[in-house]
C-alpha atoms as a PDB file:
ATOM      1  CA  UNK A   1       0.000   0.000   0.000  1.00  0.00           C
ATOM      2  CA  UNK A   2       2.677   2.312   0.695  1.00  0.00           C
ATOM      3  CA  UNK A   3       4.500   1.579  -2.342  1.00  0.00           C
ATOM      4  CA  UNK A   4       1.333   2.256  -4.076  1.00  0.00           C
ATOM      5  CA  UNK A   5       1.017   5.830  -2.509  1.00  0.00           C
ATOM      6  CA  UNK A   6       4.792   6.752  -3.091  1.00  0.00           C
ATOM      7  CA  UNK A   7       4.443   5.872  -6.879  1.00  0.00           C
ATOM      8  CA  UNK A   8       1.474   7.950  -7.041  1.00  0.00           C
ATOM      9  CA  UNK A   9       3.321  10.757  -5.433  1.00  0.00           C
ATOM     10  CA  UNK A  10       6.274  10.252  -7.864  1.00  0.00           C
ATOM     11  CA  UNK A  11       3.709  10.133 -11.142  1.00  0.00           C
ATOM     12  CA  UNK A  12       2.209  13.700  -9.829  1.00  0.00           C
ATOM     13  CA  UNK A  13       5.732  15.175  -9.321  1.00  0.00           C
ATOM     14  CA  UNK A  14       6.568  13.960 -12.769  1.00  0.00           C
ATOM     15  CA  UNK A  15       3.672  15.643 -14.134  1.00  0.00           C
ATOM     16  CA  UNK A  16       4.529  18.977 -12.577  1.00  0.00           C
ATOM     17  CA  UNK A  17       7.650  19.129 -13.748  1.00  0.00           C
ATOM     18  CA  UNK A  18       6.859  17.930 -17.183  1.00  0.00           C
ATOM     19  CA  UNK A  19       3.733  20.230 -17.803  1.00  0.00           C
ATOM     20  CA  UNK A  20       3.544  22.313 -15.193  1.00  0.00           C
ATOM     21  CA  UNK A  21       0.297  21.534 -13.898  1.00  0.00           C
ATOM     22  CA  UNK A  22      -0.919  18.743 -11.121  1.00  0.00           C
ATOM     23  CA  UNK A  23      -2.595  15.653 -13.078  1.00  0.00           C
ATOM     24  CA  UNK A  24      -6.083  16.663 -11.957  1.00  0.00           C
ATOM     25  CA  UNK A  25      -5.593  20.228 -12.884  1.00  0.00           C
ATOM     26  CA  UNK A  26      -5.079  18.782 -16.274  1.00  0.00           C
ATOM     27  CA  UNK A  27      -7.694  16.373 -15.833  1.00  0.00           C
ATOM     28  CA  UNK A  28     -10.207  18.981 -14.801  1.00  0.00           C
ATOM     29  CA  UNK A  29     -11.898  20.597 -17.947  1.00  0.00           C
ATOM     30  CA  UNK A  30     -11.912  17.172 -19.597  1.00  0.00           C
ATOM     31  CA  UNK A  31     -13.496  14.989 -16.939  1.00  0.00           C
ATOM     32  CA  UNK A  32     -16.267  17.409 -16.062  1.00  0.00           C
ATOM     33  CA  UNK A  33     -17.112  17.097 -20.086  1.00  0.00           C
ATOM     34  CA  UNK A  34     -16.448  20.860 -20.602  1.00  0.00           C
ATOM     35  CA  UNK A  35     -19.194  21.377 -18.346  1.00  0.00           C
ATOM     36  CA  UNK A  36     -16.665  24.394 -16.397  1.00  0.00           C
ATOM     37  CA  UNK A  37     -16.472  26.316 -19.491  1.00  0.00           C
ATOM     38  CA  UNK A  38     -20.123  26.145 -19.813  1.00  0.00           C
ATOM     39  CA  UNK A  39     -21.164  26.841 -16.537  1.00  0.00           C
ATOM     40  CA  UNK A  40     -18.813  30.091 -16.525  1.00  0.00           C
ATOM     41  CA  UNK A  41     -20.669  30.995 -19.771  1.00  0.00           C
ATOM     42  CA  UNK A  42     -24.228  30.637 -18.574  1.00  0.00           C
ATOM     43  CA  UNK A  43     -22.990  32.631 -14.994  1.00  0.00           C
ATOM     44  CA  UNK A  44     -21.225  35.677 -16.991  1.00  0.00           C
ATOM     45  CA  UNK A  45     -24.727  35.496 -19.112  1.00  0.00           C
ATOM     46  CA  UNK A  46     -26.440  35.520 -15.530  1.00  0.00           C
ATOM     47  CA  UNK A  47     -24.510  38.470 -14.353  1.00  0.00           C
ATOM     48  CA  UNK A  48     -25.166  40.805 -17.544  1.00  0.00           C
ATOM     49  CA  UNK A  49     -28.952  39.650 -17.627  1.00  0.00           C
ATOM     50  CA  UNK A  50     -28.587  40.887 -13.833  1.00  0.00           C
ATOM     51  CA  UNK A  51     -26.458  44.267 -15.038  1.00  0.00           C
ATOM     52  CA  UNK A  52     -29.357  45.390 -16.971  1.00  0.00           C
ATOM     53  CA  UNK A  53     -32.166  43.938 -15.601  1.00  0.00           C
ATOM     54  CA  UNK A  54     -33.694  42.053 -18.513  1.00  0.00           C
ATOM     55  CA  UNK A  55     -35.229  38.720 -18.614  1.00  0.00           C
ATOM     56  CA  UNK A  56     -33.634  35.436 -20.027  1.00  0.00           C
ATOM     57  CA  UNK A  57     -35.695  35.715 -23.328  1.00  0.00           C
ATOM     58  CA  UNK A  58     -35.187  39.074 -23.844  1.00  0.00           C
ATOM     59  CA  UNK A  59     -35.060  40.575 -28.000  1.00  0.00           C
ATOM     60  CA  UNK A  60     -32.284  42.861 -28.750  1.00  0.00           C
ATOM     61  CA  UNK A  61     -34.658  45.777 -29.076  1.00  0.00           C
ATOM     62  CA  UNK A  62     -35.354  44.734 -25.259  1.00  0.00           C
ATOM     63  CA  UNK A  63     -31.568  44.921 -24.432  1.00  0.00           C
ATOM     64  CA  UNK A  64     -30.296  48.374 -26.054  1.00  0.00           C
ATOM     65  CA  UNK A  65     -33.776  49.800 -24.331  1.00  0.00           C
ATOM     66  CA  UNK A  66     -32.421  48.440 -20.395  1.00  0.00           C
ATOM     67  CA  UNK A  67     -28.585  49.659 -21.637  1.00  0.00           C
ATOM     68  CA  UNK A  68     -30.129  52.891 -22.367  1.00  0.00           C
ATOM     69  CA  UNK A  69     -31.785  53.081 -19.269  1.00  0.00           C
ATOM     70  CA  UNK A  70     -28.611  51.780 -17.100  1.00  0.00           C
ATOM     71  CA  UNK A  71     -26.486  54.515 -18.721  1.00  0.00           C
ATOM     72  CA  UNK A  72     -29.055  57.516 -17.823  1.00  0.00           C
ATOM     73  CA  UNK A  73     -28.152  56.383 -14.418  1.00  0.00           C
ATOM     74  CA  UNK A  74     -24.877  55.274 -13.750  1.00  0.00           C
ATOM     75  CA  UNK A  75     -22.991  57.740 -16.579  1.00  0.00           C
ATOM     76  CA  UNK A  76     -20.010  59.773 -15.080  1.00  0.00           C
ATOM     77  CA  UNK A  77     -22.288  63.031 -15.287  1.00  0.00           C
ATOM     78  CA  UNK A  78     -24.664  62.129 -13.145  1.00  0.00           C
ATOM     79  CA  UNK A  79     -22.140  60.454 -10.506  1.00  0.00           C
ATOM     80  CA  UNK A  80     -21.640  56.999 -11.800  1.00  0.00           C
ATOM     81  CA  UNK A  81     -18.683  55.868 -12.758  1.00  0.00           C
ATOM     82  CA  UNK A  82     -16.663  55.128 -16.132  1.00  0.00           C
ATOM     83  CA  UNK A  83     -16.067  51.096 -14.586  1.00  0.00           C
ATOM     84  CA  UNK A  84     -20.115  50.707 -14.116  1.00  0.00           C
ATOM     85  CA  UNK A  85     -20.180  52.405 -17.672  1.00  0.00           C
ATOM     86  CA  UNK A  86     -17.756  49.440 -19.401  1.00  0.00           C
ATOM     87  CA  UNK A  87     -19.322  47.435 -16.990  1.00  0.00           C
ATOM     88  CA  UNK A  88     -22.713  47.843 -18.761  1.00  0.00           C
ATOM     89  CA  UNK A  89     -21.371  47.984 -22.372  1.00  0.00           C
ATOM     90  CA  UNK A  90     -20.211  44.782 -22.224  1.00  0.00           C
ATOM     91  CA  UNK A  91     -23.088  43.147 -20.248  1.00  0.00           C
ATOM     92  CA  UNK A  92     -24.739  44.815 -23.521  1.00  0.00           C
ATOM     93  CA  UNK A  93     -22.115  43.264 -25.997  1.00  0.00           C
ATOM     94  CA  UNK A  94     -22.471  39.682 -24.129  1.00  0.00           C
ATOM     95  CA  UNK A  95     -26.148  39.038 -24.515  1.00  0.00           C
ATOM     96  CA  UNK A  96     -26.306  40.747 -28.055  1.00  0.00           C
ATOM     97  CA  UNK A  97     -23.510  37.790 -28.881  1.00  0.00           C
ATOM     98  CA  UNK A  98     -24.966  35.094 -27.386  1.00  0.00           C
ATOM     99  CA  UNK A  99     -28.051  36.199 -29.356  1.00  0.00           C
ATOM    100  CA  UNK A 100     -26.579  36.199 -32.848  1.00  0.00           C
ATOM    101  CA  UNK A 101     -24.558  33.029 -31.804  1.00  0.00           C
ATOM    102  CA  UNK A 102     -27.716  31.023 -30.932  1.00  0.00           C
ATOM    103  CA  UNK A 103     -29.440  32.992 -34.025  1.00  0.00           C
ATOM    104  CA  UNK A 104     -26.616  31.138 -36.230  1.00  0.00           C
ATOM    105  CA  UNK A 105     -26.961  27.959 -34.508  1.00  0.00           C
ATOM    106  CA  UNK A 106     -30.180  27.700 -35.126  1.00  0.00           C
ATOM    107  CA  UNK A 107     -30.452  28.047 -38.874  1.00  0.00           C
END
């Protein structure tokens, strides 16, 4: 049993200095079935939807309408701040992607 846990010790410490990464940090994406990459996708989709305050199904027309509204309230002239403004843009940018990309996909 020992021997067993010293050779696995030995294999990760191989694999660092080969690659630079631990064997389960190279494992990671690929056992999960890309399912990290997606799930940071659908949260950074989350957190614009929440940036503007518009729905899941919501049209472009619907989008550029709640950006318009966020920037009459956070722009630098009326106290807000040039971050919240970029901040907004590409919340904006985001779900105007991910609507041409599924627009695309589905034709």
């Amino acid at each position: 049993m020992l021997r067993l846990l010293v050779m696995a010790g030995l294999v990760c410490i191989v694999c660092f200095m080969l690659f630079g990464k631990w064997p389960w940090q190279m494992l990671g994406g690929q056992m999960s079935g890309g399912r990290t990459e997606r799930s940071t996708a659908r949260r950074e989709l989350t957190d614009a939807r929440r940036v503007l305050g518009v729905r899941k199904g919501a049209k472009p027309d619907e989008i550029a309408l709640a950006h318009r509204r966020r920037l009459s309230v956070i722009h630098p002239d009326r106290g807000g701040s040039d971050a919240e403004v970029h901040e907004a843009n590409a919340a904006r940018d985001l779900l105007l992607e991910d609507l041409q990309k599924n627009a695309k996909d589905r034709s």
